[in-house]
Every structure is written in structure tokens, then in C-alpha cells.
Protein backbone atom coordinates (compact mmCIF):
# COMPACT_ATOMS: atom_id res chain seq x y z
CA UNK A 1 -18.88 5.29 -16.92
CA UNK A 2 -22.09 5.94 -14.96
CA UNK A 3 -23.17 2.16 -15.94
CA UNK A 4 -19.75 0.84 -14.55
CA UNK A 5 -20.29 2.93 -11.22
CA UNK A 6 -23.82 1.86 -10.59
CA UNK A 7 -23.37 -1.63 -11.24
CA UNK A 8 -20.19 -1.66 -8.81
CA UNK A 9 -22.28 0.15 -6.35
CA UNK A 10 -24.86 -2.54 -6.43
CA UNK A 11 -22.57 -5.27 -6.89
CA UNK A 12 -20.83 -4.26 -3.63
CA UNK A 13 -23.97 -3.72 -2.01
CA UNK A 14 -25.22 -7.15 -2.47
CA UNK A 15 -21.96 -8.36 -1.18
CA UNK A 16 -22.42 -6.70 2.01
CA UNK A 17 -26.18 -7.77 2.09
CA UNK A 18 -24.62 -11.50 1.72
CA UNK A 19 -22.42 -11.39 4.30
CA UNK A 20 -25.02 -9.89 7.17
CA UNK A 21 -27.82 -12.41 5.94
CA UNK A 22 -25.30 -15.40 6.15
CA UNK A 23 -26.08 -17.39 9.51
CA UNK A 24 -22.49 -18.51 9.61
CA UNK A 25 -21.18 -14.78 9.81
CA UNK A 26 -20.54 -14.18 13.86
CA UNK A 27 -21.94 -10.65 13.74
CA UNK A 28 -21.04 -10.18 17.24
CA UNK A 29 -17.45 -11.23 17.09
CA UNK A 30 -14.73 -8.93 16.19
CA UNK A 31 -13.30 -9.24 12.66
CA UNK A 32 -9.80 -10.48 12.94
CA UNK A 33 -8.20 -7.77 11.27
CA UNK A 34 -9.20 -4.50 13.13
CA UNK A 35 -8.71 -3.08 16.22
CA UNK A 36 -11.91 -3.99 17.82
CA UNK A 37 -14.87 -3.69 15.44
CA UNK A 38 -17.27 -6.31 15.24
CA UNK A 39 -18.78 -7.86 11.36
CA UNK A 40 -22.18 -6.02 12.47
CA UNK A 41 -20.59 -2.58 13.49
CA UNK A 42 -18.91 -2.52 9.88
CA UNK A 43 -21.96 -3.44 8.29
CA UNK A 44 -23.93 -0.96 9.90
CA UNK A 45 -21.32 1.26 8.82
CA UNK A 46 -21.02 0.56 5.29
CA UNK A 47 -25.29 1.10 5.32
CA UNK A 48 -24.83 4.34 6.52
CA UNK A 49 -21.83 5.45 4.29
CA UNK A 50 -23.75 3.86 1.34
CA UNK A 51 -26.63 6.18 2.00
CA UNK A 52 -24.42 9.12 1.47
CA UNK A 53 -23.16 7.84 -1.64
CA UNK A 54 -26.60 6.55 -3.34
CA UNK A 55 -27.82 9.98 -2.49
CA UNK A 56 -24.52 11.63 -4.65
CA UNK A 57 -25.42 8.83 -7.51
CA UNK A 58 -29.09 10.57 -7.14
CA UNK A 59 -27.75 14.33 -7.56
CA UNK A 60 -25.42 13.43 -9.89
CA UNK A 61 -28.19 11.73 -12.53
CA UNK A 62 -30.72 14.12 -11.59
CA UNK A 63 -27.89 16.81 -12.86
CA UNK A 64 -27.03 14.77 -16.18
CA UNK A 65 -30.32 14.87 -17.25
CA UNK A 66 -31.10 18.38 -17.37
């Protein structure tokens, strides 16, 4: 279970990583289905929440190998 969850945590990652390093994405523009946020705003966001949650994958391994 801790190799599925790390390898969808990446996986999604790199999907994110994709999408603000493709010249085609308008990062400025807002995305068509939310009330106002632009593509960059949400990938700023997801950065920031993924912090939080690579930090809890950190805890959690440190804690499993004790």
C-alpha cells in the first residue's frame, strides 16, 4: 500500500508539472469550470497542498521504520 500511494503521489505530481510547463496551457485564463480561478492559481495551489502531504508521506515512513 505505501508503494501504490507514493507512486500515485508522483504520478499526479508529474501531471500537474505537465500541465504548468505546457506552452499551450493559458495560465492566466480562468479554467472553464470554476468560479473564477485561473490554471496558475490551481497549480500554485496544488504545490502548496502537495507540500503538506509529501511532508505526512515523510512522518509516516520515518514512523514505519522504527
Amino acid at each position: 500500500m505505501w508503494e501504490a500511494s507514493v507512486d500515485v503521489f508522483l504520478s499526479e505530481l508529474e501531471r500537474v508539472k505537465q500541465l504548468a510547463r505546457n506552452p499551450e496551457t493559458p495560465l492566466l485564463e480562468r479554467i472553464p469550470h470554476g468560479a473564477g480561478q485561473t490554471y496558475l492559481r490551481e497549480i500554485l495551489l496544488v504545490a502548496d497542498h502537495n507540500a503538506h502531504h509529501l511532508g505526512q508521506l515523510m512522518m509516516l515512513r520515518r514512523a514505519l521504520e522504527k
